[in-house]
Protein backbone atom coordinates (compact mmCIF):
# COMPACT_ATOMS: atom_id res chain seq x y z
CA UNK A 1 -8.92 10.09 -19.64
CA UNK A 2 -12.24 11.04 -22.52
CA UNK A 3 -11.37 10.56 -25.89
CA UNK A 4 -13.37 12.55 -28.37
CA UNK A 5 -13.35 11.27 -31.78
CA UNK A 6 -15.18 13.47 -34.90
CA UNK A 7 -17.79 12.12 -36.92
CA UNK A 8 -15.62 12.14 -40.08
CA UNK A 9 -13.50 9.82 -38.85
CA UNK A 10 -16.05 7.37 -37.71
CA UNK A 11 -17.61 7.19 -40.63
CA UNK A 12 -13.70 6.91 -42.61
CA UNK A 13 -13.33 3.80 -40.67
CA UNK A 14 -16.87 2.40 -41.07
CA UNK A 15 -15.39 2.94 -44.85
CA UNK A 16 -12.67 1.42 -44.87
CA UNK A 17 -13.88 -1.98 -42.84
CA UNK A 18 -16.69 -2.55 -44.81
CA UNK A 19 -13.89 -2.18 -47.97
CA UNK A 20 -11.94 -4.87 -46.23
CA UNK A 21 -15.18 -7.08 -45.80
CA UNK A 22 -16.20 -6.46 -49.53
CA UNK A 23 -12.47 -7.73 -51.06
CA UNK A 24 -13.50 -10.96 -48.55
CA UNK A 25 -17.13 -11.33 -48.98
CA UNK A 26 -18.08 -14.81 -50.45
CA UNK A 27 -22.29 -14.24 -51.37
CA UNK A 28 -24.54 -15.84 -53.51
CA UNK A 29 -24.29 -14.96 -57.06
CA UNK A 30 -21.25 -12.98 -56.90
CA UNK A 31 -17.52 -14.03 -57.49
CA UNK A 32 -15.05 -13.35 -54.23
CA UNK A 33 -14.25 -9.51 -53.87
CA UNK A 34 -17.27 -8.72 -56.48
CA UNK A 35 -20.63 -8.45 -54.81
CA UNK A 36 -22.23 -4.64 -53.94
CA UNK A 37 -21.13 -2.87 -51.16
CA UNK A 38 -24.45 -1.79 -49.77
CA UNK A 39 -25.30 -5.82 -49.87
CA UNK A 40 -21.71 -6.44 -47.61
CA UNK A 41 -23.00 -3.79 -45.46
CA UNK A 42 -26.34 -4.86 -44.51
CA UNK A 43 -25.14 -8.67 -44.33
CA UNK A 44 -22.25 -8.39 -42.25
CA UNK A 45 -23.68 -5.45 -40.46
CA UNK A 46 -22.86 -6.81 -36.65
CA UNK A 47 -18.61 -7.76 -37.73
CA UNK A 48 -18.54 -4.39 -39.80
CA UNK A 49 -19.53 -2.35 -36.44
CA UNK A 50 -18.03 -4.19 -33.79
CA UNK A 51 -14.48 -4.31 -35.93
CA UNK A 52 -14.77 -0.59 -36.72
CA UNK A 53 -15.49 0.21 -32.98
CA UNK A 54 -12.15 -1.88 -31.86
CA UNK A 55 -10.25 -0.05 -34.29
CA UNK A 56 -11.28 3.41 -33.06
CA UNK A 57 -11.09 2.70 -29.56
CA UNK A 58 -7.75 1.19 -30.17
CA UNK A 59 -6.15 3.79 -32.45
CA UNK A 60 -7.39 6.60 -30.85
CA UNK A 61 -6.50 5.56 -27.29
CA UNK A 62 -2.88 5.31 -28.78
CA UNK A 63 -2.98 8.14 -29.81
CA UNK A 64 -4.22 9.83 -27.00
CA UNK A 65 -1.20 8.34 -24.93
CA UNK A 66 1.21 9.48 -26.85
CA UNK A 67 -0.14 12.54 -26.81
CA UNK A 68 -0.33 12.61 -23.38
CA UNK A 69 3.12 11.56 -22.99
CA UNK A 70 1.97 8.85 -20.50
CA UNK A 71 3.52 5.46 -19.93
CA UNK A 72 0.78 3.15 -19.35
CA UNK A 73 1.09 0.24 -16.66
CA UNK A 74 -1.27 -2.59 -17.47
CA UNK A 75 -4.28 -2.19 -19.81
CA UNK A 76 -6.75 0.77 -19.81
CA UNK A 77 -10.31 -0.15 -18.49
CA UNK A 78 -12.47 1.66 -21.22
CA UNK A 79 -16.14 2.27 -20.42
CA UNK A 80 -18.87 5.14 -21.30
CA UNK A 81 -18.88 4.19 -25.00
CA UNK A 82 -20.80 6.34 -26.96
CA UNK A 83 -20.68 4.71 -30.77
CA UNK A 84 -22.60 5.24 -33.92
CA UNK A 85 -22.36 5.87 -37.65
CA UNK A 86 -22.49 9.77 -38.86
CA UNK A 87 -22.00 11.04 -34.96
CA UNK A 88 -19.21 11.52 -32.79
CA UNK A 89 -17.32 8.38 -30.99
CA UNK A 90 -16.59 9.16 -27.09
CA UNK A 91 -15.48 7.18 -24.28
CA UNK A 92 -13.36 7.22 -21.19
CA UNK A 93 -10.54 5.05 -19.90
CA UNK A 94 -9.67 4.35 -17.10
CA UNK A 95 -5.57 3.44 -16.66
CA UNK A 96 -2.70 3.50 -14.27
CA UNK A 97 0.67 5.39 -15.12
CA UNK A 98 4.27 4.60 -14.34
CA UNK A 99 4.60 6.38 -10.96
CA UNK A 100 6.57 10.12 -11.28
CA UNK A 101 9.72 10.60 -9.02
CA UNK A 102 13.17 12.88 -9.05
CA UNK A 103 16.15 9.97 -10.03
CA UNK A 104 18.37 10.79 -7.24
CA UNK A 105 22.04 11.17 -7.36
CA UNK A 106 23.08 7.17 -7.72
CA UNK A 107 26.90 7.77 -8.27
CA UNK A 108 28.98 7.60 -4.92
CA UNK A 109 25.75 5.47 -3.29
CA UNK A 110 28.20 4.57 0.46
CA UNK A 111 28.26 0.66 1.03
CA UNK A 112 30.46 -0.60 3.89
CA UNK A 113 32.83 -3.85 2.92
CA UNK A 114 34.29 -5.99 5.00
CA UNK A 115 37.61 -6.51 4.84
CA UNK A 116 39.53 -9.69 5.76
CA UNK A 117 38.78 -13.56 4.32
CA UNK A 118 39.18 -17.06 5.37
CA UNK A 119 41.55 -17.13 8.39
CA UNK A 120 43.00 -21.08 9.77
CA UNK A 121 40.23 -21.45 12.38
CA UNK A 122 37.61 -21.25 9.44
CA UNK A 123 39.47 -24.07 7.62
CA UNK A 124 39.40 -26.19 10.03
CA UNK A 125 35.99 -26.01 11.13
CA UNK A 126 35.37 -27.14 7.37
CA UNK A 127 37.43 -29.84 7.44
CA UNK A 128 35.09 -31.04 10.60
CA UNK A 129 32.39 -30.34 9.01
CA UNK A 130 33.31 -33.01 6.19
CA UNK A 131 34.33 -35.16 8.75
CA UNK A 132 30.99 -35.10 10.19
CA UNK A 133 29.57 -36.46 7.04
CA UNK A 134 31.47 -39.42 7.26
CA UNK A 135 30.50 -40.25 11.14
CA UNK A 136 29.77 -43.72 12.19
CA UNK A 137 27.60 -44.13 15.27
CA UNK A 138 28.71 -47.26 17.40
CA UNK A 139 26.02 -48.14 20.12
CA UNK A 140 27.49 -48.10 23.64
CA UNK A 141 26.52 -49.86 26.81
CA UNK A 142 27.22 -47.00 29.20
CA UNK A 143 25.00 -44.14 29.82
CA UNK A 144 24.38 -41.28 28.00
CA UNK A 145 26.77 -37.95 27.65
CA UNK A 146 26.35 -34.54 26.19
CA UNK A 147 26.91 -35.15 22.46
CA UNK A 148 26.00 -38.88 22.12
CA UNK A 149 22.97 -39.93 20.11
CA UNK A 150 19.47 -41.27 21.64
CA UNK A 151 17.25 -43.72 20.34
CA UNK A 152 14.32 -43.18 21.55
CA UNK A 153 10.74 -44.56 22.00
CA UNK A 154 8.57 -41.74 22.88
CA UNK A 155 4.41 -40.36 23.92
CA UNK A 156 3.68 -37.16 24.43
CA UNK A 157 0.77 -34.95 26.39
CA UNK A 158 -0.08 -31.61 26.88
CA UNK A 159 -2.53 -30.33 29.74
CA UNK A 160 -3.28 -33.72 30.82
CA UNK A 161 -4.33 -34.66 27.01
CA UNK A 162 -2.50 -36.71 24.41
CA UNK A 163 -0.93 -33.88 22.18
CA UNK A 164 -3.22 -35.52 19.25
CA UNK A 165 -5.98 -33.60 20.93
CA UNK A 166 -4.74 -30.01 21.26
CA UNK A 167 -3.14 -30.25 17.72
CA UNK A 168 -4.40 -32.74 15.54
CA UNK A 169 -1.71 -32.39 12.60
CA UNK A 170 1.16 -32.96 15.63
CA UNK A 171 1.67 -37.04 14.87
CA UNK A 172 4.87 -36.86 14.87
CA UNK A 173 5.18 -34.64 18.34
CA UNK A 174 2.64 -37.43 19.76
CA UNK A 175 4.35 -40.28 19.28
CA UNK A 176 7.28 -41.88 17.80
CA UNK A 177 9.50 -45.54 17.62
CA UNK A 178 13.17 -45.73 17.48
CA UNK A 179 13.66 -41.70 17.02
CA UNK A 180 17.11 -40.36 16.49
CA UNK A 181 17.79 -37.35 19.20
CA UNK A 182 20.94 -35.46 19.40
CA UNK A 183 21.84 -35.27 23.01
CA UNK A 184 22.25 -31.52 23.47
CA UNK A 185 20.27 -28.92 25.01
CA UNK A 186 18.68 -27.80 21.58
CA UNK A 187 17.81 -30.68 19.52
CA UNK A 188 14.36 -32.18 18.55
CA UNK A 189 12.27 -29.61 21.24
CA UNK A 190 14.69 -27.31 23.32
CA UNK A 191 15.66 -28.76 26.38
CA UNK A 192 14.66 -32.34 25.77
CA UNK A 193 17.64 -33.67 24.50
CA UNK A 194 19.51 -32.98 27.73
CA UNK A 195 17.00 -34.11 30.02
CA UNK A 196 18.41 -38.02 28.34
CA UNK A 197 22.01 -37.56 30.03
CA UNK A 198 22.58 -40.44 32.23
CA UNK A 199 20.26 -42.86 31.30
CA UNK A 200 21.09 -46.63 29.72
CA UNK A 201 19.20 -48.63 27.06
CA UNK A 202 16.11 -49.67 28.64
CA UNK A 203 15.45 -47.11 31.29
CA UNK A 204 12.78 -44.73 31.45
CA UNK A 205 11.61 -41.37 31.93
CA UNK A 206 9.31 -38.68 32.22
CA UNK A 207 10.72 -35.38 30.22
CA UNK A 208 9.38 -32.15 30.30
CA UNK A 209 9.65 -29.06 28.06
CA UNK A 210 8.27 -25.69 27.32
CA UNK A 211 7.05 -25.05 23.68
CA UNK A 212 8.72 -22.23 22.41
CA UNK A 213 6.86 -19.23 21.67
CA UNK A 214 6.99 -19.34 18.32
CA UNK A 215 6.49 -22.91 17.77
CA UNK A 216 6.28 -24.46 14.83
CA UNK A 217 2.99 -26.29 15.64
CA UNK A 218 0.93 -23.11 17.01
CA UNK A 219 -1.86 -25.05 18.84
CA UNK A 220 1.03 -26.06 21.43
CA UNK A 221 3.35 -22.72 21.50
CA UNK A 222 3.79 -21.43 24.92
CA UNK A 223 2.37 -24.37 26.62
CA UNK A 224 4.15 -27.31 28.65
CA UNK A 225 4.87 -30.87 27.46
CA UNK A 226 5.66 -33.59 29.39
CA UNK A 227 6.92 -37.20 27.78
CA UNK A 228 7.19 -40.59 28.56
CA UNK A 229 10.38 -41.82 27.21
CA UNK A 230 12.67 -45.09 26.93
CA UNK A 231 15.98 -45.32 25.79
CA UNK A 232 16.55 -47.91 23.13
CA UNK A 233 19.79 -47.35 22.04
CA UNK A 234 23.17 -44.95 23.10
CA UNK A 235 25.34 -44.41 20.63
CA UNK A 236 28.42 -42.77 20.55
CA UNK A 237 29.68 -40.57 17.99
CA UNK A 238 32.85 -42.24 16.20
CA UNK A 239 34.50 -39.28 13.73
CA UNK A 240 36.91 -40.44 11.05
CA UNK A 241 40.20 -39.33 11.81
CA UNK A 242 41.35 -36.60 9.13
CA UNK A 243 44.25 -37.88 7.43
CA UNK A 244 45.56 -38.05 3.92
CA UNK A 245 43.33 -41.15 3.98
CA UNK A 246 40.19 -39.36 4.54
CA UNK A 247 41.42 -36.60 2.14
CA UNK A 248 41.57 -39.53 -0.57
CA UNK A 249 37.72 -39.96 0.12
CA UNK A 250 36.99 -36.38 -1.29
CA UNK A 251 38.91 -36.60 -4.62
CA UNK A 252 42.19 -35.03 -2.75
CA UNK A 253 46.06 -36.56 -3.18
CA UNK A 254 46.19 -35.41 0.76
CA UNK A 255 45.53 -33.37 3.39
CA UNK A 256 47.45 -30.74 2.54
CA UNK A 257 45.51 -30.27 -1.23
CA UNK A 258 42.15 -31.29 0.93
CA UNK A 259 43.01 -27.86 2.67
CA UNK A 260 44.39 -26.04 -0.24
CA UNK A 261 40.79 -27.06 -1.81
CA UNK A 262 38.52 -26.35 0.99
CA UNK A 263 40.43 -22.74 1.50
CA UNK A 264 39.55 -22.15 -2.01
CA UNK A 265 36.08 -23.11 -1.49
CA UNK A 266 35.53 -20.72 1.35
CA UNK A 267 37.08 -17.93 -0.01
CA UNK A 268 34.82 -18.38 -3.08
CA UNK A 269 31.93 -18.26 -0.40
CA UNK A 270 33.74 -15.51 1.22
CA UNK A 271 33.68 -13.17 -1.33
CA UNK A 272 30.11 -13.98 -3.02
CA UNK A 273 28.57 -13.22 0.60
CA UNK A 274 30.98 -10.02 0.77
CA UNK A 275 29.48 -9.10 -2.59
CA UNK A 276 25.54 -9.61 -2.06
CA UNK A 277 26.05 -7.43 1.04
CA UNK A 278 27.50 -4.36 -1.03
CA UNK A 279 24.74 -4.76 -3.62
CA UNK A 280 22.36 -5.14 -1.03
CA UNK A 281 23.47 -2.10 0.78
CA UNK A 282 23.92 0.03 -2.13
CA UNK A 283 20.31 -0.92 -3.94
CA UNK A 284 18.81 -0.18 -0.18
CA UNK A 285 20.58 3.26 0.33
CA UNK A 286 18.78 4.01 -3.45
CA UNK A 287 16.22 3.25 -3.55
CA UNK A 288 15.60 5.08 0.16
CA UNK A 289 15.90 7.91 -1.63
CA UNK A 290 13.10 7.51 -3.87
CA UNK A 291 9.50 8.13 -2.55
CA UNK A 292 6.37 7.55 -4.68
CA UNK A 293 3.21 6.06 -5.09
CA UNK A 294 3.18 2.45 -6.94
CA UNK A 295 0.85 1.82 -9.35
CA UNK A 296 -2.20 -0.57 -6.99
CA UNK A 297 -2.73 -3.26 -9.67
CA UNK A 298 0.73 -4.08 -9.85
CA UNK A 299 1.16 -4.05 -6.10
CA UNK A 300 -1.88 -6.09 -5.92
CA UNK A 301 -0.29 -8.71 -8.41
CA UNK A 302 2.68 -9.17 -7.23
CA UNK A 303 1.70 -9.82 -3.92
CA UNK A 304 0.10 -12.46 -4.89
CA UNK A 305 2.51 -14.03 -6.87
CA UNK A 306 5.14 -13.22 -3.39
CA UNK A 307 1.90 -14.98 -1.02
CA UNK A 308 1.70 -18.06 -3.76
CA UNK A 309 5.16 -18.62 -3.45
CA UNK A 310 5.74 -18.39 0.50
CA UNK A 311 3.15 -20.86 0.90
CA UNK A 312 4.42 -23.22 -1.79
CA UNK A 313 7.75 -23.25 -0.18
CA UNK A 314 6.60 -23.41 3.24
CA UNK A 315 3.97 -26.74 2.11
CA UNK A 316 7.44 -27.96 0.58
CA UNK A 317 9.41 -27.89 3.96
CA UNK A 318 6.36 -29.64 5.48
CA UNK A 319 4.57 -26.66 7.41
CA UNK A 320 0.74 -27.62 8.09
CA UNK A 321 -1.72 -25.64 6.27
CA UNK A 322 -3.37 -24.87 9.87
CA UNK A 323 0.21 -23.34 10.91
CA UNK A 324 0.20 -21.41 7.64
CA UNK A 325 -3.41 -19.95 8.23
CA UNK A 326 -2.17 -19.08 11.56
CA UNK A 327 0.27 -16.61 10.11
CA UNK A 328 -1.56 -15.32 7.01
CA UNK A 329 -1.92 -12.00 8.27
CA UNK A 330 2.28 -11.81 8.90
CA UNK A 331 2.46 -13.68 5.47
CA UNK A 332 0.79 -10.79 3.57
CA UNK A 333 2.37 -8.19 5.49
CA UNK A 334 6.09 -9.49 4.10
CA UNK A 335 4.80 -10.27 0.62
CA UNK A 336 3.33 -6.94 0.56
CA UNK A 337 6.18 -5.19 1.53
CA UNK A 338 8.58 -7.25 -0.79
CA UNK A 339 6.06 -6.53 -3.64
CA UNK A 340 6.57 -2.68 -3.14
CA UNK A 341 10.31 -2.59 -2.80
CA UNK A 342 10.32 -5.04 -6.34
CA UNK A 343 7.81 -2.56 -7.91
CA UNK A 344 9.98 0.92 -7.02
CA UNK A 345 12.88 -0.99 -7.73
CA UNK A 346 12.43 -1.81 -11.41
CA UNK A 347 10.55 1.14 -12.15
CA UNK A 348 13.78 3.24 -10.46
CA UNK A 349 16.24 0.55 -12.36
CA UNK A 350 14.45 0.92 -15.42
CA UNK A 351 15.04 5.02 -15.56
CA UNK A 352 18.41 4.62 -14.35
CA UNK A 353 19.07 1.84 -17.14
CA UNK A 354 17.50 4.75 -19.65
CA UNK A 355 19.91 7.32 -18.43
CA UNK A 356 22.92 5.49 -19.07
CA UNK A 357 22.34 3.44 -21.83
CA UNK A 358 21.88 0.16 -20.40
CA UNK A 359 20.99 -2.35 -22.97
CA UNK A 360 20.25 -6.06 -22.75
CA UNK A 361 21.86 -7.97 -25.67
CA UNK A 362 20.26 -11.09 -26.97
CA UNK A 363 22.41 -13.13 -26.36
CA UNK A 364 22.96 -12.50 -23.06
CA UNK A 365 19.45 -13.50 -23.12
CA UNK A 366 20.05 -17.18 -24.93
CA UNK A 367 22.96 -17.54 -22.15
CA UNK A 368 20.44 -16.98 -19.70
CA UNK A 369 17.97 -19.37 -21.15
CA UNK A 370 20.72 -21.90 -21.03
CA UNK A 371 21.43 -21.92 -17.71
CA UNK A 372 18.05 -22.30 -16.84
CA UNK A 373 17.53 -25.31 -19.50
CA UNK A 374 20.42 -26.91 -17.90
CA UNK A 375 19.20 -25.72 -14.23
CA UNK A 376 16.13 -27.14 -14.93
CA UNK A 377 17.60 -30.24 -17.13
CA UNK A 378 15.42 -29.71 -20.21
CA UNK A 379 15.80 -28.37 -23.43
CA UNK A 380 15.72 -24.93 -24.40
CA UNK A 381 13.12 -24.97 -25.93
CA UNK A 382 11.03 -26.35 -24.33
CA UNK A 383 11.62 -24.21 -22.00
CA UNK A 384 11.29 -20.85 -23.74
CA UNK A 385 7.64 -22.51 -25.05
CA UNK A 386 6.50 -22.70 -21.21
CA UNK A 387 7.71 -18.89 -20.86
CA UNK A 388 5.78 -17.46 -23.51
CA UNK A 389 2.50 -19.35 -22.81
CA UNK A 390 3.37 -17.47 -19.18
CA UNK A 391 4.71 -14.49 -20.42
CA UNK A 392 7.39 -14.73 -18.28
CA UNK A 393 9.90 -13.82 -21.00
CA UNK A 394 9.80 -10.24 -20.52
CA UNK A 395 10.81 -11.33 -16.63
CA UNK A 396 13.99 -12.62 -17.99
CA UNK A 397 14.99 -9.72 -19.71
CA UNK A 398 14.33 -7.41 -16.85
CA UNK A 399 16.07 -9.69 -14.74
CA UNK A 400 19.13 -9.31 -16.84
CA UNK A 401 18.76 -5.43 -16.96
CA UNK A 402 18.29 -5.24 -13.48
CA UNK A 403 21.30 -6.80 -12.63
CA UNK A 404 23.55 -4.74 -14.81
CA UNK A 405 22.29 -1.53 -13.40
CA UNK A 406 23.01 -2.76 -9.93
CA UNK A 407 26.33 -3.61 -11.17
CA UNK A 408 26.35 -0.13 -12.58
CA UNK A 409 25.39 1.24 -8.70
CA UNK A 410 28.24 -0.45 -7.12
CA UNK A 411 30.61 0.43 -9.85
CA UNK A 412 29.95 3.97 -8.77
CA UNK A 413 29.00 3.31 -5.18
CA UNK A 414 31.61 4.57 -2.25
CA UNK A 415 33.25 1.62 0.21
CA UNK A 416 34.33 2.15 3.19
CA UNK A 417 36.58 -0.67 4.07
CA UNK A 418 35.53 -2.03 7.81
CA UNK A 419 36.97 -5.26 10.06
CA UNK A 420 34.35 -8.13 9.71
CA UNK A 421 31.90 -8.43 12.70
CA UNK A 422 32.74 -10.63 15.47
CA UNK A 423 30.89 -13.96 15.33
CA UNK A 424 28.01 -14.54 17.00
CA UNK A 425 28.41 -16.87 20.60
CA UNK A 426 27.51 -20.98 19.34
């Protein structure tokens, strides 16, 4: 975009800065506000023009926008200034635009619902679960069976080599005392496990295993490993048995409220995951119907931000920086993607929030900043302090509005009721 300003109106504002600078000006020999304003002029000659020059720029690229009708994403990158007193002020800026699309029709958006909820089987699988928690492992003299627990002293190689020397990082793969294994075919590396059945404390032997594909460690995926191992220690499982007893443990009178509880609990679970997938289907089939081009420095942006916070997560759960170089390319490639369907989907949200009205109150913002001060356990404001110095504010409130257009979607959205999907095979 060129903006042309006339002479007149550079020289107004030359005017009315060096007025402003005059009311200021402290000089020698002159009270505050008093002294000449040809004497202002000449001594604060470099303030005077670079003040005036913001202000026209500034103005008059405001201007021009609104003009224009444009709504600006990000600021303008102005260049080609052409600036002096008694002549005309031109320059050009350079800026990116909210992207223009058709809102599709977003009333009657189909979603598919499952119908259906917690059924006996699922209760009960709960209640083992919690049972699990409070299993005691007793070590056994006989050998060892599917589902008992190894102790293990362990060395590893790879092609001949200790497994130090193909991947460096792998310590723990190498070598290890007095390691815990599940004795099943997929704990610790698949197929290992399973390899122990039959053997006592104090025997040993030589296990070998394949390296899945997509290995966590990538210096070793695909190959072969082969271990020397001795059994420490069997131990067998010993499970609580679940009585009103054991129901007593969790907080419950007995087992029958333990299972009036846990039902509860799952059907809670039930119908949250039932819920994400109709918001998830409905925001999907919407935004599929939008096609555009995304503003670049956004995209850019938030990509980063998406990268930044993969790898964060993934140095969190303990995931080598070699193994996350490894998969940079495929790390981009999701962030990127992510970043585009976040982009479309606020700018589409944000029209759709304009169409009908959609407002975020403030104090559904202060309920929001609560539940992140207690999330976080700090105070509130302490926490909205570290927001503003990030700007990250303004994400809050387009969180908020975001959500209540999506509840808006599935308010309108059509479900078609369906039977759940079989489980998949354990």
């Amino acid at each position: 975009m060129r903006v042309e300003i006339e002479a007149a109106k550079v020289d107004e504002t030359f005017a009315e800065i060096t007025r402003n600078f005059q009311r200021e000006a402290r000089l020698p020999g002159f009270r505050p506000g008093k002294a000449p304003k040809d004497m202002v002029a000449k001594r604060y000659e470099t303030e005077i023009q670079d003040q005036a020059k913001r202000k026209l720029i500034s103005d008059s690229y405001r201007k021009a926008v609104a003009d224009e009708k444009l709504t600006v994403v990000g600021p303008p990158d102005v260049g080609e200034i052409e600036f002096a007193r008694g002549q005309k002020c031109q320059f050009t800026a350079t800026l990116e635009i909210a992207p223009e699309f058709q809102l599709p029709e977003y009333k009657g958006l189909p979603a598919r619902r499952e119908t259906g909820g917690v059924t006996p089987e699922d209760i009960e699988k709960a209640l083992h679960l919690l049972g699990e928690r409070q299993t005691q492992f007793q070590t056994v003299a006989r050998e060892l069976k599917e589902g008992d627990v190894a102790v293990v002293n362990y060395t590893g190689s790879c092609d001949g080599k200790p497994i130090t020397e193909t991947a460096p990082t792998a310590r723990g793969l190498a070598e290890k005392k007095a390691f815990w294994i599940n004795v099943d075919k997929t704990s610790f590396i698949p197929g290992f496990g399973e390899q122990l059945i039959g053997m006592k404390a104090g025997d040993k032997r030589t296990v070998t295993v394949d390296f899945p594909a997509d290995f966590v460690t990538p210096q070793l995926a695909g190959k072969k490993g082969v271990y020397e191992v001795e059994l420490a220690e069997a131990k067998e499982r010993m499970a609580p048995e679940l009585n009103d007893a054991f129901a007593k443990s969790y907080g419950a009178d007995n087992m029958e409220k333990l299972r009036e509880g846990v039902r509860a609990d799952l059907q809670n679970e039930w119908n949250l995951k039932q819920g994400r997938s109709i918001r998830g289907q409905v925001v999907q089939n919407f935004l599929g119907k939008i096609k555009c081009d995304l503003p670049e420095s956004l995209l850019e942006q938030e990509t980063r931000e998406i990268v930044n916070s993969i790898v964060n997560e993934n140095h969190q759960r303990g995931i080598s920086k070699e193994a996350l170089d490894a998969q940079k390319d495929q790390i981009y490639a999701t962030a990127s993607n992510t970043a585009r369907e976040r982009i479309k989907a606020s700018f589409a949200f944000q029209r759709v929030a304009e169409k009908e009205g959609v407002r975020v109150e403030q104090v559904e913002i202060a309920r929001r900043l609560q539940d992140m001060a207690a999330q976080y356990k700090m105070p509130v404001d302490k926490l909205v302090k570290e927001l503003e110095k990030s700007g990250g504010l303004g994400g809050i409130y387009n969180q908020i509005l975001n959500e209540k257009v999506v509840d808006l979607l599935v308010q309108y959205a059509k479900l078609e009721d369906v039977a759940p999907a079989p489980a998949a095979p354990a």
